[in-house]
Protein backbone atom coordinates (compact mmCIF):
# COMPACT_ATOMS: atom_id res chain seq x y z
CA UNK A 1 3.63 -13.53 -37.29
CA UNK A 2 0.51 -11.34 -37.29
CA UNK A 3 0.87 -7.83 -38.36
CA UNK A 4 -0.45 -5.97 -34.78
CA UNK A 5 2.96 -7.77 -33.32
CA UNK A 6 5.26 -6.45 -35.81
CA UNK A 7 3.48 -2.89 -35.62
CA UNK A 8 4.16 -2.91 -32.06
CA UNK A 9 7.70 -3.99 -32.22
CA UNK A 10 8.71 -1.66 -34.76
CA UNK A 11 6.63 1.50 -32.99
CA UNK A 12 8.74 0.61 -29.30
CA UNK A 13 12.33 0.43 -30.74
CA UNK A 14 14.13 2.67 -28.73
CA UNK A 15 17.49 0.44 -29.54
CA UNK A 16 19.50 3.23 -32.33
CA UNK A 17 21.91 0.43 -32.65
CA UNK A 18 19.54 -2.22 -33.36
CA UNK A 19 17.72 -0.06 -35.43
CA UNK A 20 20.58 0.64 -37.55
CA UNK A 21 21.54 -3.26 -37.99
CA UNK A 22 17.44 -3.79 -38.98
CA UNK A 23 17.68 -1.00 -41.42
CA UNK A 24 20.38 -2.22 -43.30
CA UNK A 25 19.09 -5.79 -43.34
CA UNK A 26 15.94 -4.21 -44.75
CA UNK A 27 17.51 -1.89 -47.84
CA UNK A 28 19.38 -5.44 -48.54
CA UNK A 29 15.77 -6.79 -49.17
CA UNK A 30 14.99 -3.96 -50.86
CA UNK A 31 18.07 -4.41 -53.93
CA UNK A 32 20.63 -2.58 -52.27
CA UNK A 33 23.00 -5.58 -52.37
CA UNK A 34 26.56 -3.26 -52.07
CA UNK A 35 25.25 -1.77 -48.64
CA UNK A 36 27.58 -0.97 -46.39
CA UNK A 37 26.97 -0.28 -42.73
CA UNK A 38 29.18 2.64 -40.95
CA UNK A 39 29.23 1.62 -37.35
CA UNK A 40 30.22 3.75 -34.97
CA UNK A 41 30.02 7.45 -33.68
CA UNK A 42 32.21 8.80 -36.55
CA UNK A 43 29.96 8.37 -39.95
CA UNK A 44 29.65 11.78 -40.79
CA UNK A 45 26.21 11.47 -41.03
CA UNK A 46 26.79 8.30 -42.46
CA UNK A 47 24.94 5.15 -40.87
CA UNK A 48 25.69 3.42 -44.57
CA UNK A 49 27.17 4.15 -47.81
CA UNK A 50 26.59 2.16 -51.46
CA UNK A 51 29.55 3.03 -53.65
CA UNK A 52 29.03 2.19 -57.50
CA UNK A 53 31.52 2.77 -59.99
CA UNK A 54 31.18 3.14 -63.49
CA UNK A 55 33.44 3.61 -66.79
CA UNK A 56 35.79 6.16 -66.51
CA UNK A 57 36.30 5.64 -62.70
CA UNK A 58 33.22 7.88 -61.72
CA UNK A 59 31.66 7.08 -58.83
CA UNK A 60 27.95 7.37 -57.31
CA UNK A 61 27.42 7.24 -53.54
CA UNK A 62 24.44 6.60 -51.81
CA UNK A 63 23.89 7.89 -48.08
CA UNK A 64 21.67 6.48 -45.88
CA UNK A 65 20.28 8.00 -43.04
CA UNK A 66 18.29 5.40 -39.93
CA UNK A 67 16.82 7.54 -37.39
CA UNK A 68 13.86 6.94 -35.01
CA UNK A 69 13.32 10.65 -34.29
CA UNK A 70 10.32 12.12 -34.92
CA UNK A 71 11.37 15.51 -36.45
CA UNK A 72 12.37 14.06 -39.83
CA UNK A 73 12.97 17.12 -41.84
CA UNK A 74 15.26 18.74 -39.19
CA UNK A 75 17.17 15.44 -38.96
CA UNK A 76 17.07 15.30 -42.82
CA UNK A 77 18.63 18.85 -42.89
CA UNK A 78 21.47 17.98 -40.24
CA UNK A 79 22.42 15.13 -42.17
CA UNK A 80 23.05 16.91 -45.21
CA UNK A 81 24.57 19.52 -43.89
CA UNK A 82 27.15 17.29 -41.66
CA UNK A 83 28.21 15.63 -45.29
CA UNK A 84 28.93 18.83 -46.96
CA UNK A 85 30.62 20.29 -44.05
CA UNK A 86 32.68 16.93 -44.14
CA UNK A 87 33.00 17.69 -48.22
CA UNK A 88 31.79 14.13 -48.33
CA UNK A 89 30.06 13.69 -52.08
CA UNK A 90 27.01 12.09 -52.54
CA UNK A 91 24.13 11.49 -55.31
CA UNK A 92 21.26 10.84 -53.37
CA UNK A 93 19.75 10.15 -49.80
CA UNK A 94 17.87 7.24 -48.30
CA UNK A 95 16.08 8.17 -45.06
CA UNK A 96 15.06 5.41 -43.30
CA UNK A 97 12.70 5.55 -40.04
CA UNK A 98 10.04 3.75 -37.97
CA UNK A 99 7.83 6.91 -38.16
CA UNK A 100 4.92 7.43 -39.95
CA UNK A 101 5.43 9.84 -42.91
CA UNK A 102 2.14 10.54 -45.31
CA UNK A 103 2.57 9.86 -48.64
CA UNK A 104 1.83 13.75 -49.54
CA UNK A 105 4.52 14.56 -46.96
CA UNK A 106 6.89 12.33 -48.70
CA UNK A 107 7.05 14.61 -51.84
CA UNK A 108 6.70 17.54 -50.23
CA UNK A 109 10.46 16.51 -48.43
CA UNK A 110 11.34 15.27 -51.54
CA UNK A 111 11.06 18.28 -53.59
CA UNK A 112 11.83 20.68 -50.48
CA UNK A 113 15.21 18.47 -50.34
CA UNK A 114 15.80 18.79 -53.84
CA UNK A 115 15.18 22.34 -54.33
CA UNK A 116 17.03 23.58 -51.21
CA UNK A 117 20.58 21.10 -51.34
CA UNK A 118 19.98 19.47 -54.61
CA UNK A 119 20.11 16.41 -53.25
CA UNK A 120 17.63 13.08 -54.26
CA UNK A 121 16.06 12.06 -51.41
CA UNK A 122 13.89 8.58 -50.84
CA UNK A 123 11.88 7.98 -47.61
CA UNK A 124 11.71 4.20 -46.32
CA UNK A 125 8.96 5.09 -43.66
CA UNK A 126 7.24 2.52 -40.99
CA UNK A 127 4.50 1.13 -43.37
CA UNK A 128 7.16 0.12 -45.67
CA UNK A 129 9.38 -1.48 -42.97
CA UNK A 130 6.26 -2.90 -41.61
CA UNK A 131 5.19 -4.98 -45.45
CA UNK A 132 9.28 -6.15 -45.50
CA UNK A 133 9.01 -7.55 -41.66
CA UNK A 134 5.63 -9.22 -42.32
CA UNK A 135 6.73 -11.44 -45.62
CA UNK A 136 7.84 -14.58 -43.42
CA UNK A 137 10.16 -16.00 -46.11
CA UNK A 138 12.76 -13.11 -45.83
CA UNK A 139 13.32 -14.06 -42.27
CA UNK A 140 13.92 -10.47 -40.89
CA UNK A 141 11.38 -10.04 -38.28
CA UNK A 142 12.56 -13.44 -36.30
CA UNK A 143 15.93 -12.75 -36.39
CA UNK A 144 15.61 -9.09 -35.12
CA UNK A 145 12.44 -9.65 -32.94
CA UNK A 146 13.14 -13.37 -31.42
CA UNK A 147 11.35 -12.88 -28.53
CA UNK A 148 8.75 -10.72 -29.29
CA UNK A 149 5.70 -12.75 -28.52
CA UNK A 150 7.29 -14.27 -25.40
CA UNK A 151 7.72 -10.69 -24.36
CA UNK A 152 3.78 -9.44 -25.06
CA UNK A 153 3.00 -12.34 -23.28
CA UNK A 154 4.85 -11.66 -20.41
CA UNK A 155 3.45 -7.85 -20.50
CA UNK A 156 -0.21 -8.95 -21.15
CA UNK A 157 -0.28 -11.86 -18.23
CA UNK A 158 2.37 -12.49 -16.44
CA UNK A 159 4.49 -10.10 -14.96
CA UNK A 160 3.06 -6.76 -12.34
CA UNK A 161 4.54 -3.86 -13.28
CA UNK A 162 6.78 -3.60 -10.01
CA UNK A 163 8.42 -6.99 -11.19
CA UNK A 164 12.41 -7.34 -10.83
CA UNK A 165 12.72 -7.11 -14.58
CA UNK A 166 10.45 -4.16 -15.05
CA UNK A 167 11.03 -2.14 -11.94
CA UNK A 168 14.24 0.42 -12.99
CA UNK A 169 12.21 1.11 -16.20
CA UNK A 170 8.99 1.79 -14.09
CA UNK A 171 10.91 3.92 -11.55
CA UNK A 172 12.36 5.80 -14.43
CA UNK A 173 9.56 6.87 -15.93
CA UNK A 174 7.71 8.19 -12.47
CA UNK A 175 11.20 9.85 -12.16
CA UNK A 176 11.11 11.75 -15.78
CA UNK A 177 7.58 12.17 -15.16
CA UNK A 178 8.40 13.92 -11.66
CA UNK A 179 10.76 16.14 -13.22
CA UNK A 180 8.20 17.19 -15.91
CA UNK A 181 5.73 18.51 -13.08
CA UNK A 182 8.36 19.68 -10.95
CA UNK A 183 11.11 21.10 -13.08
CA UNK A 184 10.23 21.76 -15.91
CA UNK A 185 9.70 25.90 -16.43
CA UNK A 186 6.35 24.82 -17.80
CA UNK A 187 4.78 22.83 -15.58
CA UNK A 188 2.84 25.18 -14.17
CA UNK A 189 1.07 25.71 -17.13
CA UNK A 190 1.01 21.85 -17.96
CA UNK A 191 -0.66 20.86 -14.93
CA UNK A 192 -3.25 23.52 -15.36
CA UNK A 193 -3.71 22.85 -18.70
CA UNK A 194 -4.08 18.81 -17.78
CA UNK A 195 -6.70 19.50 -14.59
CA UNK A 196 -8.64 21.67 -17.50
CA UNK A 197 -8.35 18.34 -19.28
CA UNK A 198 -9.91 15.84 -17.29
CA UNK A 199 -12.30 18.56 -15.76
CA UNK A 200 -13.74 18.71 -19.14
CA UNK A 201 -13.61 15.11 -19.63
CA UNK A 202 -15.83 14.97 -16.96
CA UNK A 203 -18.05 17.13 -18.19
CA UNK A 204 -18.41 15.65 -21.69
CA UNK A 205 -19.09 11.86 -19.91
CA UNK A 206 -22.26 13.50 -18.13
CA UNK A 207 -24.97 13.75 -21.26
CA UNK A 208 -27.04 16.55 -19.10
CA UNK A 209 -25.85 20.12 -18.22
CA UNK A 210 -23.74 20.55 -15.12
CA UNK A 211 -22.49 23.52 -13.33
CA UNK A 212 -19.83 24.07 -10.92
CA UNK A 213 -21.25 23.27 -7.82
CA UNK A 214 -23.24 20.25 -9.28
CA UNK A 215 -20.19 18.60 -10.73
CA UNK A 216 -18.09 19.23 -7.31
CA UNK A 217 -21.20 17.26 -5.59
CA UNK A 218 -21.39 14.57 -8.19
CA UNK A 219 -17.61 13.72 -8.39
CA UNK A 220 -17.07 14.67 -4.32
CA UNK A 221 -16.83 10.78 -3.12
C-alpha cells in the first residue's frame, strides 16, 4: 500500500465512529494491550479507558481522547474539564487525531496541559498514525480501508461527479456552499474579499504592468 493512499485516507475521514474503532486498533499496536473502547454518547469524555492496578489496590487510569477536529487544544481543554466535572480520576491523557500537530506544538500542549490541570498529556498525531497504517504486517490499514484503492480509482477515472453514488454529496456541498454566500452575516465581506483574490491572481499571472482598464480589455472575452 503506498504511503500517498494512506495519507489520503486518513486526511478524508469524516467517519467519528470509524475513527474511534481505528484509534483504538492503533494504541493496541502501540502496547496499550488493556484498552478499552467506551462506545457510545455517554463516555464522559471518555472514547477509552486503560485501568491498571497495582499493590495495595491503587489504581492508574488512562483517558484517551480520538477526535478529528482541528482545534486540538480547545478540544483538549473540554475533555478535561468534562472528567473532572464527572469527578472521574485519571493519571494521564492520550489525544489521538488525524491532524497534523508540529513537534514544537506538541510540548508546548504538553507543558500548557500540565501546568494548567496537572494532567500528563501524549499526542498520537497523523504522521504517527500514518508510520502504524503503512507497516503491512500489522494489518490495520486493509481492514479499516478495504476499499480504498477501488474507491481512488473510481474518483480518478470512472465515475462524473453527477453520478448516482456521488450526486447527494455533490448537491450538498453547492448547498453549504450557497448558504456561505448567501447567509452567512459575512458573506459580503467574503465575496469581496474572494473577487480581490482572483483579481490579483490575475494580475500576478501577467509578468508586465497592467492597469485597470488594460486588464478589463485583456480578460473581457
Amino acid at each position: 500500500m503506498s504511503l500517498s493512499i494512506i495519507e489520503i485516507a486518513l486526511s478524508n475521514f469524516t467517519d467519528a465512529e470509524g475513527f474511534e474503532n481505528l484509534a483504538t486498533e492503533v494504541m493496541y499496536n502501540q502496547g496499550f494491550y488493556d484498552i478499552k473502547p467506551m462506545p457510545g454518547g455517554n463516555d464522559f469524555g471518555q472514547d477509552a479507558i486503560q485501568d491498571k492496578f497495582y499493590i495495595g489496590g491503587d489504581k492508574v487510569r488512562t483517558v484517551f481522547q480520538y477526535s478529528l477536529q482541528g482545534y486540538i487544544k480547545g478540544k483538549i481543554e473540554r475533555t478535561i474539564a468534562r472528567l473532572l466535572e464527572s469527578r472521574i480520576e485519571f493519571t494521564s491523557l492520550i489525544y489521538v487525531t488525524n491532524r497534523k500537530i508540529s513537534g514544537e506544538n506538541q510540548e508546548i500542549l504538553k507543558k500548557y496541559i500540565r501546568k494548567h490541570y496537572e494532567v500528563i498529556l501524549d499526542i498520537y498525531e497523523r504522521q504517527t498514525i500514518i508510520t502504524i497504517l503503512s507497516d503491512h504486517t500489522n494489518g490495520i490499514f486493509i481492514r479499516h480501508f478495504p476499499d480504498i484503492e477501488k474507491q481512488i480509482h473510481q474518483l480518478q477515472f470512472n465515475k462524473p461527479i453527477l453520478s448516482e453514488d456521488n450526486r447527494k454529496n455533490f448537491e450538498y456541498s453547492i448547498l453549504k456552499t450557497s448558504i456561505a454566500f448567501t447567509i452567512n452575516k459575512a458573506s459580503q465581506k467574503i465575496r469581496k474579499d474572494i473577487f480581490d483574490n482572483l483579481i490579483l491572481a490575475l494580475v500576478y499571472e501577467n509578468k508586465k504592468e497592467l492597469n485597470l482598464n488594460e486588464l478589463q480589455k485583456l480578460y473581457q472575452d
